[in-house]
Protein backbone atom coordinates (compact mmCIF):
# COMPACT_ATOMS: atom_id res chain seq x y z
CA UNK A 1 -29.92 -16.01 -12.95
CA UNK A 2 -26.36 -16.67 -11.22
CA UNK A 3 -24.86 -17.02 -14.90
CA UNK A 4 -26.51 -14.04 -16.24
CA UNK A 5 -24.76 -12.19 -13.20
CA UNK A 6 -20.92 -13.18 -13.71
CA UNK A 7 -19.52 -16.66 -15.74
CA UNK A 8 -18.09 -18.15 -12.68
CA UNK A 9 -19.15 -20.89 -10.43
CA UNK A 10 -21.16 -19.12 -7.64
CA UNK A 11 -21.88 -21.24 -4.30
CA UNK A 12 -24.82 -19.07 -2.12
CA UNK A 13 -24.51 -18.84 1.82
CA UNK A 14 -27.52 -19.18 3.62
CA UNK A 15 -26.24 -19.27 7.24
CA UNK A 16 -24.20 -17.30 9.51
CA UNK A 17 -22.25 -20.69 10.18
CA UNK A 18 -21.36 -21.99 7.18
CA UNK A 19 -18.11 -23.35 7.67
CA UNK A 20 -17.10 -22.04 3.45
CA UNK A 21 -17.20 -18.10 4.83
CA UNK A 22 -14.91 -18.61 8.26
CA UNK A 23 -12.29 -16.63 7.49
CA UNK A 24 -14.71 -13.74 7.14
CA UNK A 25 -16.32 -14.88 10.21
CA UNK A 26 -15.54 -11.62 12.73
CA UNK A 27 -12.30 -11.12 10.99
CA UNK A 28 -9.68 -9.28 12.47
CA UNK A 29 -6.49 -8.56 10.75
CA UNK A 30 -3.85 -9.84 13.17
CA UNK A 31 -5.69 -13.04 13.06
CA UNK A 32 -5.44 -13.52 9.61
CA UNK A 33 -2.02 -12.61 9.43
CA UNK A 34 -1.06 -15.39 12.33
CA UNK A 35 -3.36 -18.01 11.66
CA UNK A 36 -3.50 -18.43 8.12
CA UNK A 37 -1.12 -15.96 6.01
CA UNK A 38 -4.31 -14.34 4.61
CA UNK A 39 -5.45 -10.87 4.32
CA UNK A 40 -8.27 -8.88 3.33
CA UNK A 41 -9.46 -6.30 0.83
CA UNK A 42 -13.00 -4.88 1.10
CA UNK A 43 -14.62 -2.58 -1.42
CA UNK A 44 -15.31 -3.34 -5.12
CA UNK A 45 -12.11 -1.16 -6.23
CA UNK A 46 -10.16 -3.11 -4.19
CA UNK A 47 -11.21 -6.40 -4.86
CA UNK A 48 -10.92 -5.69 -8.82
CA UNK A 49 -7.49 -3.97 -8.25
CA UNK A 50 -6.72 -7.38 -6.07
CA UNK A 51 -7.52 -9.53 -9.17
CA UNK A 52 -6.37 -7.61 -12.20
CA UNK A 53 -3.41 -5.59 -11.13
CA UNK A 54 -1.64 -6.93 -8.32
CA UNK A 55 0.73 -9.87 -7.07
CA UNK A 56 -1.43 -11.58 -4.54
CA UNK A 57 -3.50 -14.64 -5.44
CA UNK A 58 -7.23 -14.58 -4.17
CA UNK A 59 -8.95 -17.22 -2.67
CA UNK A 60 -12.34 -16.25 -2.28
CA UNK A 61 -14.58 -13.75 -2.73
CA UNK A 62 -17.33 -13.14 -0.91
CA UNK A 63 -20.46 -10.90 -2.62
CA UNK A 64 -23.85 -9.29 -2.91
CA UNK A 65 -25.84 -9.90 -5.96
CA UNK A 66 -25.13 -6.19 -6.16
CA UNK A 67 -21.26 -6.89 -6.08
CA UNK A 68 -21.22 -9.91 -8.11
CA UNK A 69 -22.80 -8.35 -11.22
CA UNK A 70 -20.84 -4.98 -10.89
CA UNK A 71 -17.53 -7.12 -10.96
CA UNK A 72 -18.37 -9.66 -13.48
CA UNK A 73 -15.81 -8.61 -15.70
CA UNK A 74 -13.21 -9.13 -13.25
CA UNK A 75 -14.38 -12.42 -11.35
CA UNK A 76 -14.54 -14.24 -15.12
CA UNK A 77 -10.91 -14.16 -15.06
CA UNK A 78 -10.28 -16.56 -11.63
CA UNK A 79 -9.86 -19.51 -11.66
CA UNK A 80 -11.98 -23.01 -10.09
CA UNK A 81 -9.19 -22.22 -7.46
CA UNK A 82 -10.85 -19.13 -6.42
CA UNK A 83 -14.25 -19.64 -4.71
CA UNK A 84 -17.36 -16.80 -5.36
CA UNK A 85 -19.49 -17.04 -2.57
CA UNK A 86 -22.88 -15.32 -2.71
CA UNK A 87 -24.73 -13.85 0.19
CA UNK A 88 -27.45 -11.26 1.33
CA UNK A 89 -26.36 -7.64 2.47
CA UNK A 90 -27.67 -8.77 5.94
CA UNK A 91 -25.81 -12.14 6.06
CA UNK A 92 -22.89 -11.06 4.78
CA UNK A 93 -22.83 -8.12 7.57
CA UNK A 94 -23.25 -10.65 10.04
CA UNK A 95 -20.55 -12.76 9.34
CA UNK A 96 -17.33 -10.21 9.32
CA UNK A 97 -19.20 -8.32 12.26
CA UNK A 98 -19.91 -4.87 11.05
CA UNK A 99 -22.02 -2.95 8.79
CA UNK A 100 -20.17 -3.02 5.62
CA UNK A 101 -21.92 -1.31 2.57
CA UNK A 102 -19.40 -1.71 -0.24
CA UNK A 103 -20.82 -5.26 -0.81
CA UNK A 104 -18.06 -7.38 -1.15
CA UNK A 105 -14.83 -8.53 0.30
CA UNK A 106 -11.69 -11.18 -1.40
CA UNK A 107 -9.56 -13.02 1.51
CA UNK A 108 -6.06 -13.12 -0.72
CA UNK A 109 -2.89 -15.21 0.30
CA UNK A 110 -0.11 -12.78 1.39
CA UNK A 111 2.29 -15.45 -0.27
CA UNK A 112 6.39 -14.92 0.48
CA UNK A 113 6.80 -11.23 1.34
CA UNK A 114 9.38 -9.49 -1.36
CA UNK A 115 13.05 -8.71 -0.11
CA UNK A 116 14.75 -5.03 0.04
CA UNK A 117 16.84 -6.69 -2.64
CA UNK A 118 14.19 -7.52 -5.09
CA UNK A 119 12.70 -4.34 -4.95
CA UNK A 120 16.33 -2.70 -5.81
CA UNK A 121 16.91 -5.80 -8.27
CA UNK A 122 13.57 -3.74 -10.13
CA UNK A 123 15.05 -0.98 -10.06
CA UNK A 124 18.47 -2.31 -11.61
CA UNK A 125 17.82 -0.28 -14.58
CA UNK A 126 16.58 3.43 -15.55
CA UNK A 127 15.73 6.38 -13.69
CA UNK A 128 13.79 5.79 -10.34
CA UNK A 129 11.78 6.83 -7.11
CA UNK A 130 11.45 4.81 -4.22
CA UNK A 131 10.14 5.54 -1.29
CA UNK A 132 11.27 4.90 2.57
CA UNK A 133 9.09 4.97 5.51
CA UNK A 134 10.24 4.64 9.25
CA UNK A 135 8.17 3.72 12.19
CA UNK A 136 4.96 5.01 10.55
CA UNK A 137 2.38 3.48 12.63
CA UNK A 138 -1.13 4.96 11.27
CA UNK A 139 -2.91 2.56 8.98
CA UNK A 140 -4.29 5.74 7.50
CA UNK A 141 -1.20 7.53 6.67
CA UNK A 142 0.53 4.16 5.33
CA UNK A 143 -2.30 4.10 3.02
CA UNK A 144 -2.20 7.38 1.89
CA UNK A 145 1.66 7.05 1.14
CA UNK A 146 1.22 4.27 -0.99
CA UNK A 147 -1.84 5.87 -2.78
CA UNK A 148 0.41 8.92 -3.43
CA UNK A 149 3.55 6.85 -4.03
CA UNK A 150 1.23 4.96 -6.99
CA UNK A 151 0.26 8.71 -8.05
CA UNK A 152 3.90 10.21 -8.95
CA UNK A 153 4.85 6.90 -10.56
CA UNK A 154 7.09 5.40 -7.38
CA UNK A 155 8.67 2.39 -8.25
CA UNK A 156 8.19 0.87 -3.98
CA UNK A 157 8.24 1.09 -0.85
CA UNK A 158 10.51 0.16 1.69
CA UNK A 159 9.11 -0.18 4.92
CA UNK A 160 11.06 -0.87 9.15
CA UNK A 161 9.32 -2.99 11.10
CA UNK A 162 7.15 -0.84 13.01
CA UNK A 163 5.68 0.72 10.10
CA UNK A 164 1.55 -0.67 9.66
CA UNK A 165 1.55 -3.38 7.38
CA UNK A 166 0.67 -1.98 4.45
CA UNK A 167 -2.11 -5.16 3.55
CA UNK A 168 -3.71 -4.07 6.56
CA UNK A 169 -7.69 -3.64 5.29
CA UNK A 170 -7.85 -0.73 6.27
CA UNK A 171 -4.32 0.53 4.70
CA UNK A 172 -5.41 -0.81 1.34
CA UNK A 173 -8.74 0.51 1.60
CA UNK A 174 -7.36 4.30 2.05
CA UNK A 175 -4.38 3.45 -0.91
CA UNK A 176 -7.08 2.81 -3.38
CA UNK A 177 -5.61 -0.28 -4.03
CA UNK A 178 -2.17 0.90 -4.00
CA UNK A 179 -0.71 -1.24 -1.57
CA UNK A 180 -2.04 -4.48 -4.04
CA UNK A 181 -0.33 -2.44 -6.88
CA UNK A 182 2.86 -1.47 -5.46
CA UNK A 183 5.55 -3.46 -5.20
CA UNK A 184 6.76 -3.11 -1.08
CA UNK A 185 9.11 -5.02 1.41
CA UNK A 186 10.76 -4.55 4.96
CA UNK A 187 14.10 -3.57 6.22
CA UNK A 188 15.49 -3.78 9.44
CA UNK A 189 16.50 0.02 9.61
CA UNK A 190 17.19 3.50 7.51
CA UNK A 191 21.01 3.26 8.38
CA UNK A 192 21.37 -0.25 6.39
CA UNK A 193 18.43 0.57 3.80
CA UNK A 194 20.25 3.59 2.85
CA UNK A 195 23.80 2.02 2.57
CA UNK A 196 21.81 -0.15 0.12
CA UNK A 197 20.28 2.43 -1.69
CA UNK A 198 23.34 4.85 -1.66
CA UNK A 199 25.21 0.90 -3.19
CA UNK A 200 22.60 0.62 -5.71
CA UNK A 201 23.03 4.23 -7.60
CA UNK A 202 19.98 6.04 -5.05
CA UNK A 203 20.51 9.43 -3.26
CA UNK A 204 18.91 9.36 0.33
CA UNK A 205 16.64 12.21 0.22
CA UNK A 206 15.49 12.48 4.02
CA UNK A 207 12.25 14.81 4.42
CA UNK A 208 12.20 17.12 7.56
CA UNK A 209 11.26 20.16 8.89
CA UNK A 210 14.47 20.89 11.03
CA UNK A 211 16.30 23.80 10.29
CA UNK A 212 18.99 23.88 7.76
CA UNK A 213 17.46 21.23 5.29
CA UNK A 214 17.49 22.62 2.10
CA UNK A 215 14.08 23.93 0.45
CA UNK A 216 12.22 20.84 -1.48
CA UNK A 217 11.84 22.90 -4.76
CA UNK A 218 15.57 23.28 -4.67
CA UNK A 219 16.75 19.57 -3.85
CA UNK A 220 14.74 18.82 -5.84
CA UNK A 221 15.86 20.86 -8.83
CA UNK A 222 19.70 19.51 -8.06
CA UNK A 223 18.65 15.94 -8.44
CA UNK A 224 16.59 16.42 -11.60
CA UNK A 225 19.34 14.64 -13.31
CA UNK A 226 19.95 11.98 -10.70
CA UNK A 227 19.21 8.63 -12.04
CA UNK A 228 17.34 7.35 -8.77
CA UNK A 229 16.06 9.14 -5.89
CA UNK A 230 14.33 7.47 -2.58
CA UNK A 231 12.72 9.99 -0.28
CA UNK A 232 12.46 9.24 3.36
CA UNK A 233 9.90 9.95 5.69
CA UNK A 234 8.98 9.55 9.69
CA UNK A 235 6.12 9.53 12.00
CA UNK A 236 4.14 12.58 12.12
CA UNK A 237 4.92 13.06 15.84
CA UNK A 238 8.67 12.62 15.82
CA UNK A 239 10.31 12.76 12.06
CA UNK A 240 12.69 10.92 11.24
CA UNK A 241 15.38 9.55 13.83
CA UNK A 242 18.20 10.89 14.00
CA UNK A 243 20.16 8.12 12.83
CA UNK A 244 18.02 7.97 9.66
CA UNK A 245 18.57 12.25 9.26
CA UNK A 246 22.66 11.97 9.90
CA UNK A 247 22.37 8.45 7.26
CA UNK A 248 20.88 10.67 4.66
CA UNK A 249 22.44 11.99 1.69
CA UNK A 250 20.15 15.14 1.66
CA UNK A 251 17.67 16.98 4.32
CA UNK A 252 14.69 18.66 2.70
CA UNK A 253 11.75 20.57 4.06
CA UNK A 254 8.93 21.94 2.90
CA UNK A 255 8.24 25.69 3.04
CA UNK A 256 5.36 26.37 5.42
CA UNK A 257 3.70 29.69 6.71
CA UNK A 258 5.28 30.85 10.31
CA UNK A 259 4.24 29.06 13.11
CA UNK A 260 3.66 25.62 10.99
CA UNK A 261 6.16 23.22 12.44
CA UNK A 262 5.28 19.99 10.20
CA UNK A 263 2.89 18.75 7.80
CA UNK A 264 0.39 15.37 8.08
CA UNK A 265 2.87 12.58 6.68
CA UNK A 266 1.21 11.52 3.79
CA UNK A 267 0.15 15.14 2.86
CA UNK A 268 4.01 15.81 2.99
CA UNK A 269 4.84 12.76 1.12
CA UNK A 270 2.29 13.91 -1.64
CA UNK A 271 4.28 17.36 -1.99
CA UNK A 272 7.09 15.35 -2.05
CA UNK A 273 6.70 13.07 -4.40
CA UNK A 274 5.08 15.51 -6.86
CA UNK A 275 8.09 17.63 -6.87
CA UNK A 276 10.53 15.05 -7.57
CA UNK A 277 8.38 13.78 -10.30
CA UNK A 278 7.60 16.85 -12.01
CA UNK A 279 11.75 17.37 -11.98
CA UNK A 280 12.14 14.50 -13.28
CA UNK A 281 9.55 14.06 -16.52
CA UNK A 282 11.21 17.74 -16.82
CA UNK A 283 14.56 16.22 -16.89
């Protein structure tokens, strides 16, 4: 019946112990992340984005019956490497420690995180749109960014050190798979990042609501012929710093009804990032 349901070797869990599912056992992300380099992706989008379209290696996944034959396609193409391990609804709730309906989860290896210099060394080439996020703390939002970065055809993110990590579950969950998709690394700080950029060809585009940033529609119009743009965003409480605003090579804001003082991050990266797309398939 197993082989009917997906060409792979399957291996069935019948106890909450079983030593094969312990890094599902309760898992918590910080965990994984400090104990064994892992992380996870729940959800059968997720796990088929996390095998067929991203950079991370899985080493197990862990199914329904449900799951298994919905992502058959997908699970023929791993490897003896890659474990399939099969398991009740019920059992498989009670080993990560919550009711989880989407029926399946992969624990992936994070492998050697990509450099601010690899990303631009992508981008050697062509016109492009990166994006730039600083101190954006909300698994949610980081999510969100990435989903809408993937959108408007974004080329990465670059990310300081106090941003969520974007292979947080529930930051790839919200991304649709995004942050599995696009390519993203760390920098210490907008000041450097941007010298970078600004070295490698990129304008600075730093998004705010301050007064005296020009309108988006119009930067974004002006750029339409620059070869690469990287837009910059802060938290939703505070912006961007104002070394990052005084770094950039052009403040932007988004037009709002009186009274509005900001927009929800990744809502404002969305407008964003549409804008400077449309300009540029226009250009």
């Amino acid at each position: 019946e197993l082989a009917h349901a997906a060409p792979v070797r399957v291996e069935e869990i019948h106890s909450l112990d079983d030593p094969r599912v312990a890094d599902y056992r309760d898992v918590k992300d910080a965990d994984l992340l400090e104990k064994s380099n892992l992380f996870m992706t729940e959800g059968r989008l997720g796990v088929r984005r996390l095998i067929a379209e991203s950079r991370f290696r899985p080493r197990s996944v862990f199914v329904t019956r449900a799951a298994l034959a919905g992502l058959s396609d997908v699970l023929a193409k791993l490897g003896d490497e890659t474990r399939i391990y099969l398991a009740s609804q019920e059992l498989l709730n009670e080993v990560v420690g919550y009711r989880m309906h989407r029926g399946c989860l992969a624990a992936a290896e994070r492998g050697a995180p990509l450099s601010a210099d690899e990303i631009l060394e992508r981008c050697a080439t062509g016109r492009r749109l990166l994006v730039v996020l600083e101190d954006v703390t909300n698994p949610d939002n980081v999510g969100s960014v990435f989903r809408n970065a993937r959108a408007f055809g974004a080329d990465g993110v670059l990310l300081t050190p106090r941003c969520t990590d974007p292979l947080y579950r529930k930051a790839v969950r919200v991304s649709m798979g995004g942050t599995l998709q696009l390519p993203f690394a760390r920098v210490g700080s907008c000041v450097p990042a941007f010298e970078a950029l600004r070295t490698a060809g990129f304008t600075a585009v730093a998004l705010t609501p301050e007064p005296g940033a020009q309108p988006l529609e119009e930067a974004a119009r002006r750029l339409a012929r620059a070869e690469r743009v990287a837009l910059a965003l802060g938290t939703e409480a505070e912006g961007l710093s104002a070394a990052a605003l005084a770094a950039a090579d052009v403040r932007a804001c988004i037009a709002m009804a009186p009274g509005v003082d900001s927009l929800n991050v990744a809502t404002a990266s969305g407008i964003a990032l549409h804008r400077f797309a449309e300009f540029e398939r226009a250009g």
